[in-house]
N, C-alpha and C. Protein backbone atom coordinates (compact mmCIF):
# COMPACT_ATOMS: atom_id res chain seq x y z
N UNK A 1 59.03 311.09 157.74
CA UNK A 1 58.16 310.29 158.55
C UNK A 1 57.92 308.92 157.91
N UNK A 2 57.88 309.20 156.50
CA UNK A 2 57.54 307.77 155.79
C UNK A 2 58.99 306.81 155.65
N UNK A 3 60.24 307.46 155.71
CA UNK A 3 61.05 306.43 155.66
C UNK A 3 61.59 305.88 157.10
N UNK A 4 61.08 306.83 158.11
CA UNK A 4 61.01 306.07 159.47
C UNK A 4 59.99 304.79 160.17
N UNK A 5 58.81 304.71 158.95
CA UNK A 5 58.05 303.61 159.01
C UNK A 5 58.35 302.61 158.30
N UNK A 6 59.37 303.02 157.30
CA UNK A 6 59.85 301.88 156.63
C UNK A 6 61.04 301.44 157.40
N UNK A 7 61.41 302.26 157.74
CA UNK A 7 62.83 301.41 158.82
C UNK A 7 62.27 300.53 159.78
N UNK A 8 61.52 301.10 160.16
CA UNK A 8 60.30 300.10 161.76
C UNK A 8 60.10 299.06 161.01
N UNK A 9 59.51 298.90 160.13
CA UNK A 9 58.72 297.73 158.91
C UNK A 9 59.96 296.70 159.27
N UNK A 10 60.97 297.42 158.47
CA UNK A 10 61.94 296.52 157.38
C UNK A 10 62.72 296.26 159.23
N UNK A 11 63.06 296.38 160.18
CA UNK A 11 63.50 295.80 161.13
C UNK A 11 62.75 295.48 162.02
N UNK A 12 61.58 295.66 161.97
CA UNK A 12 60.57 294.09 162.83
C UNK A 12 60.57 292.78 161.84
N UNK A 13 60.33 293.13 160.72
CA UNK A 13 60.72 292.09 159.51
C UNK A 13 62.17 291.20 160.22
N UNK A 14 62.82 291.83 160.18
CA UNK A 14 64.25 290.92 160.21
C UNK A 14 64.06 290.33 161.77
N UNK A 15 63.87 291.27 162.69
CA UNK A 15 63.32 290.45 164.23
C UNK A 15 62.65 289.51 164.02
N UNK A 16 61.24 289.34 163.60
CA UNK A 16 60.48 288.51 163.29
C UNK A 16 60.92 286.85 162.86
N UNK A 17 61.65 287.79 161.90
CA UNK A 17 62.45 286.09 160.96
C UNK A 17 63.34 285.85 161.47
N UNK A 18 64.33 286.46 162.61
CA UNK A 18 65.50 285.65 163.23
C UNK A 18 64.28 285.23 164.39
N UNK A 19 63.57 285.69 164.82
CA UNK A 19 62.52 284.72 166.03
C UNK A 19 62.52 283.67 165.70
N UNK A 20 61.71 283.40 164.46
CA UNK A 20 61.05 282.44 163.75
C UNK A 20 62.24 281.45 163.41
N UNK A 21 63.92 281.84 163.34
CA UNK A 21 65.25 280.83 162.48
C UNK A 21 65.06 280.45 164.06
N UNK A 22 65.36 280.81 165.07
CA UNK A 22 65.87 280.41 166.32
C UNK A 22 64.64 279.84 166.87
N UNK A 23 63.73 279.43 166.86
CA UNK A 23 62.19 278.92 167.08
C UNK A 23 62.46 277.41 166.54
N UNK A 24 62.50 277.57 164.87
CA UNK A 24 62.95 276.23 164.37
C UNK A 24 64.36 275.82 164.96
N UNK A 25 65.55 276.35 165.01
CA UNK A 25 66.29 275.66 165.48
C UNK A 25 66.48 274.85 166.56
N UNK A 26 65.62 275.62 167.69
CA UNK A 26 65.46 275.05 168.90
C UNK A 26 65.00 274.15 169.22
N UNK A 27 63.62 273.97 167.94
CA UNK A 27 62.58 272.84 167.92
C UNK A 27 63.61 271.86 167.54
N UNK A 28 64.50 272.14 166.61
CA UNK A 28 65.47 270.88 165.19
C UNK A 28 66.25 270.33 167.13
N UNK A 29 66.62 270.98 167.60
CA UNK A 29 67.86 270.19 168.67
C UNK A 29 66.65 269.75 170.06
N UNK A 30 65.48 270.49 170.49
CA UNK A 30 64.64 269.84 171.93
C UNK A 30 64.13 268.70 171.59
N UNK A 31 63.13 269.26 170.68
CA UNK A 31 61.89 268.48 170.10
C UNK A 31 61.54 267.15 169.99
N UNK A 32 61.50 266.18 169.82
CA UNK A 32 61.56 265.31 169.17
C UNK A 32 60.86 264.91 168.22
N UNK A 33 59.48 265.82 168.10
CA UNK A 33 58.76 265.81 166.94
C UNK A 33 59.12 266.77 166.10
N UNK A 34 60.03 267.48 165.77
CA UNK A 34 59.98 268.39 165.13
C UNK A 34 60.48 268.09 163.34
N UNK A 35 59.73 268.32 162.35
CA UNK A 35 59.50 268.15 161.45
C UNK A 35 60.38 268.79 160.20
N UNK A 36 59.53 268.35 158.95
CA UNK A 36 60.45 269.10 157.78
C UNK A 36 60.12 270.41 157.85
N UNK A 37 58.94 270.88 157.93
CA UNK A 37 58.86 272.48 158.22
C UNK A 37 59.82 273.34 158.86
N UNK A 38 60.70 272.70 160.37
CA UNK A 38 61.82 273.41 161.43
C UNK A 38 63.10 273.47 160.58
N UNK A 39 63.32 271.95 159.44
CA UNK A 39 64.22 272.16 159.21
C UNK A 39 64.28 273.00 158.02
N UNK A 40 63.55 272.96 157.19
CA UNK A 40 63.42 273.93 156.20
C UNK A 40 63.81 275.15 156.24
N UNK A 41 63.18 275.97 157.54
CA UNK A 41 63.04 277.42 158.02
C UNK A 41 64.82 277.10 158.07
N UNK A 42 65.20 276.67 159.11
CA UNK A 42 66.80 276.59 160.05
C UNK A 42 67.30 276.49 158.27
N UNK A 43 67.47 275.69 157.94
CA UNK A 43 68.00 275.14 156.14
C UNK A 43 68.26 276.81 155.84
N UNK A 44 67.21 277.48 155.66
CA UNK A 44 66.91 278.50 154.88
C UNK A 44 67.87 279.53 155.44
N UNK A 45 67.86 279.73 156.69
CA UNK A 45 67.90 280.98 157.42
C UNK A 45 69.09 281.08 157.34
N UNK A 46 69.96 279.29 157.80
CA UNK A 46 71.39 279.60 157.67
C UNK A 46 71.60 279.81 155.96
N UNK A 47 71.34 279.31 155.09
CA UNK A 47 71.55 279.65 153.80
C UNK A 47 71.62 281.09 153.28
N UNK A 48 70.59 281.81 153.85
CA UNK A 48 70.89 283.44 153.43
C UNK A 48 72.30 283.77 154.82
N UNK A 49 72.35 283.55 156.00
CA UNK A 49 73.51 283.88 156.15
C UNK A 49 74.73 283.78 155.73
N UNK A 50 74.72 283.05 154.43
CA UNK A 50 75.71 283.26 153.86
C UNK A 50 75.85 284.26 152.67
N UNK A 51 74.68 284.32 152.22
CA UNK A 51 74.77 285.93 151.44
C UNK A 51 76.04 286.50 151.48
N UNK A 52 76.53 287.43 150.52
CA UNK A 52 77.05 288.81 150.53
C UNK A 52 76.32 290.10 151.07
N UNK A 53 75.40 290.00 151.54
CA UNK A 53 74.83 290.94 151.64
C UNK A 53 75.76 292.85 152.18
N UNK A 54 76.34 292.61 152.43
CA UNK A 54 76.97 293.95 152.95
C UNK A 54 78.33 294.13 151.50
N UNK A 55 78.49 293.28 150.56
CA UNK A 55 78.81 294.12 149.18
C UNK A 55 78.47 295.04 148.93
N UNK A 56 78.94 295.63 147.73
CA UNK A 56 78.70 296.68 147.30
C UNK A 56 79.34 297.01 145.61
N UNK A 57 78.27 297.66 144.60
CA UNK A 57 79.47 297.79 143.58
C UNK A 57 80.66 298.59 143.70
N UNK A 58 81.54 297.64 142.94
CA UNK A 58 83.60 298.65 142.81
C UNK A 58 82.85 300.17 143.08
N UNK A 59 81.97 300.85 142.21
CA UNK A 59 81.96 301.99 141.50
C UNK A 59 82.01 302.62 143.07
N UNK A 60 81.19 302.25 143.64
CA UNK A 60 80.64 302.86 145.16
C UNK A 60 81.82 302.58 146.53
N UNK A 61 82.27 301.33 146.57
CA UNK A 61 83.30 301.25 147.27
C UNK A 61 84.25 302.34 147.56
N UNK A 62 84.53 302.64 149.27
CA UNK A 62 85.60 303.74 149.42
C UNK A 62 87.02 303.19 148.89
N UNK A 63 87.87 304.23 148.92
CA UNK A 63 89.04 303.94 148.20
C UNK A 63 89.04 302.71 147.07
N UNK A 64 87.97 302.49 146.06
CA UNK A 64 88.25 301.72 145.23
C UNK A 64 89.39 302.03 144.30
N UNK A 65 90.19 300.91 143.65
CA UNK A 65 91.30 301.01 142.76
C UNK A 65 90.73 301.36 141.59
N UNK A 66 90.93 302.09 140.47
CA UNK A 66 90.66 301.68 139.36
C UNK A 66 91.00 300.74 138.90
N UNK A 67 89.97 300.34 137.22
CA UNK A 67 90.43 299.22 136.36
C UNK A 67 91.97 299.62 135.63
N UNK A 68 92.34 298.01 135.87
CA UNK A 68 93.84 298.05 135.24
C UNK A 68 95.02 298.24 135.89
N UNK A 69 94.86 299.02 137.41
CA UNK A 69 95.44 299.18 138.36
C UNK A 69 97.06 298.79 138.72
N UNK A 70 96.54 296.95 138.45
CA UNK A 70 97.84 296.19 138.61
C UNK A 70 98.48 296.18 137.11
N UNK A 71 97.58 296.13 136.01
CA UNK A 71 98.16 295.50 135.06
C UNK A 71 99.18 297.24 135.09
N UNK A 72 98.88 298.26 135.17
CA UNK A 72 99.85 299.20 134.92
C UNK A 72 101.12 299.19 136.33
N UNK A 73 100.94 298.58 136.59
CA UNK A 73 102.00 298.28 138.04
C UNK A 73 102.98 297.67 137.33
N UNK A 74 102.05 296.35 136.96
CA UNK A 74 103.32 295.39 136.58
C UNK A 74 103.62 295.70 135.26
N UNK A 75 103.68 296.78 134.38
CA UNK A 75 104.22 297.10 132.84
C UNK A 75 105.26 298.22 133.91
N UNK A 76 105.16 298.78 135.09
CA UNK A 76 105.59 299.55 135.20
C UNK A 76 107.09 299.06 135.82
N UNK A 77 106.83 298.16 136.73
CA UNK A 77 107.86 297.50 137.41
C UNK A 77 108.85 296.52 136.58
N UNK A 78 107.83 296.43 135.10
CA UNK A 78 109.02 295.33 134.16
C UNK A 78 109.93 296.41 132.96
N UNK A 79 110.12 297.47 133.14
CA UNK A 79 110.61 298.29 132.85
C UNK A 79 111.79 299.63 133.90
N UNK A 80 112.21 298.22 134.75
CA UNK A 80 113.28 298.80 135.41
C UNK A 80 114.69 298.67 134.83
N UNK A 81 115.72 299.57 135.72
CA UNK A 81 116.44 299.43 135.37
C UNK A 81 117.87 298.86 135.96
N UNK A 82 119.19 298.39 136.11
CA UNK A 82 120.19 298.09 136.29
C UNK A 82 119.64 297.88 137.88
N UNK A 83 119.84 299.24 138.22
CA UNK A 83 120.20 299.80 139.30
C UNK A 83 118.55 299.12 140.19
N UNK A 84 117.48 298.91 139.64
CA UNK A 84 116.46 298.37 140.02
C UNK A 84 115.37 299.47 140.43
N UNK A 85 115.52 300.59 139.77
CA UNK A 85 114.65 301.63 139.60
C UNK A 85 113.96 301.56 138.55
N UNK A 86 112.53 302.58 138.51
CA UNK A 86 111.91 302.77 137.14
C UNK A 86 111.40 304.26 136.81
N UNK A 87 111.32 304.95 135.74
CA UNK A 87 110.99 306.09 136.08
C UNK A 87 109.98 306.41 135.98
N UNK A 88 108.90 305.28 135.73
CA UNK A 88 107.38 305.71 136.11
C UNK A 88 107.09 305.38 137.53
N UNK A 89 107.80 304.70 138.04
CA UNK A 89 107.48 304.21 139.60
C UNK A 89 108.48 305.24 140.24
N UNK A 90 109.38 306.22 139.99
CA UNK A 90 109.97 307.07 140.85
C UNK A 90 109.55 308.50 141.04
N UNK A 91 108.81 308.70 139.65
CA UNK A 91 107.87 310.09 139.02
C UNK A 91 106.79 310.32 140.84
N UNK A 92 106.36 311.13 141.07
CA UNK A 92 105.66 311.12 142.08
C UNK A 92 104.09 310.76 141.46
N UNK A 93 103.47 309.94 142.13
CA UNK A 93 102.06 309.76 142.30
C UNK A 93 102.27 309.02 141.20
N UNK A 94 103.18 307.88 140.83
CA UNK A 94 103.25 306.96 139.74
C UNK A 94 102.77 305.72 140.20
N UNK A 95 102.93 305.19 141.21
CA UNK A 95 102.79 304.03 142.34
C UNK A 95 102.88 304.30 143.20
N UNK A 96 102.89 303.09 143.95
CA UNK A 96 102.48 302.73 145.70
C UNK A 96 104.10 303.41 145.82
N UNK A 97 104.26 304.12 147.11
CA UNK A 97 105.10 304.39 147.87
C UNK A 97 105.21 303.89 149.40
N UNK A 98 106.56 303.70 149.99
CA UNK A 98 106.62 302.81 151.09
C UNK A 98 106.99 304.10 152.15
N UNK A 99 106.36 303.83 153.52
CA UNK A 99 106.92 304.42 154.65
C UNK A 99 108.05 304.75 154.87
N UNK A 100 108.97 306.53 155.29
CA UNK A 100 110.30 306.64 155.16
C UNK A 100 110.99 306.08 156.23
N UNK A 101 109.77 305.50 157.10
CA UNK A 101 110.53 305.17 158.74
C UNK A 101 109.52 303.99 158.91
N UNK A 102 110.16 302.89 159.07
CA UNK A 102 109.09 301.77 159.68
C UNK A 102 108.36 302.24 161.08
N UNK A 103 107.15 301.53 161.29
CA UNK A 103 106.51 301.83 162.30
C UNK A 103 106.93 301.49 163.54
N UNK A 104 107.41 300.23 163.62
CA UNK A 104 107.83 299.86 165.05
C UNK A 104 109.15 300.68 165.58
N UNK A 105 109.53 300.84 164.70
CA UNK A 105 110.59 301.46 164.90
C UNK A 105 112.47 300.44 164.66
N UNK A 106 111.98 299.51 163.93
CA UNK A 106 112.62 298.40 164.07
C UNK A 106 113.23 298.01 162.35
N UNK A 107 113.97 297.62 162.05
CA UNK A 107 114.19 296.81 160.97
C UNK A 107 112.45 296.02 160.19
N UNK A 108 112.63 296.11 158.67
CA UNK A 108 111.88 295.16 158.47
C UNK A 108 112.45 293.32 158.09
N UNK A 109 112.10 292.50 158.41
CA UNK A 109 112.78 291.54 158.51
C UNK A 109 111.82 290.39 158.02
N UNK A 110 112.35 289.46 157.76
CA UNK A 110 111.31 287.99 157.27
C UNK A 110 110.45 287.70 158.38
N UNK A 111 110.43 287.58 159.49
CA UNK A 111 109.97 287.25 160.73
C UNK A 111 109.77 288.22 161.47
C-alpha cells in the first residue's frame, strides 16, 4: 500500500513539473512579458532531458559482456593461422559465431 503511494507521489511529481516546463514554454513563445523565471524553468527542464536517466550499471544490464571481452577476441583472432583459422575461435563457445544460413535468404554482399 505504501509503495503504491509512493508511485502516486513520485508521478504527480513528474506531471506537475512537465505542467509547469510546458506553462513556461508557452509563456517563453505567447507572452510578451514573459520573464527570466519562464526561461529558467524551460532552461532547466530541457537540460534534465538530456540526462541518462534510463542507464543503468554494466553489472545489472541484460546480456552484459564481460570485462576484457574484446581484448580476448582480439589476442584470439591474432593468433590465426595460414589457412585463417584459430583454435580458440573454432573450440565451441570460444567466440562470436556467425549464422549457418543468411537470413534473407540471399548472399551476403557489400551493398
Amino acid at each position: 500500500m505504501r509503495a503504491r503511494a509512493v508511485r502516486r507521489g513520485a508521478r504527480g511529481a513528474v506531471l506537475g513539473l512537465g505542467i509547469l516546463w510546458w506553462w513556461a514554454a508557452a509563456r517563453l513563445l505567447l507572452a510578451p512579458d514573459a520573464g527570466v523565471l519562464e526561461a529558467a524553468v524551460a532552461a532547466g527542464g530541457w537540460g534534465l532531458s538530456l540526462l541518462p536517466v534510463h542507464c543503468m550499471p554494466k553489472e545489472r544490464a541484460k546480456g552484459v559482456f564481460a570485462d576484457g571481452r574484446w581484448r580476448r577476441a582480439w589476442k584470439a583472432g591474432a593468433g590465426t593461422s595460414a589457412a585463417g583459422t584459430s583454435a580458440a575461435v573454432t573450440s565451441p563457445g570460444a567466440g562470436p559465431t556467425a549464422s549457418p544460413r543468411p537470413r534473407s535468404g540471399g548472399e551476403s554482399g557489400l551493398w
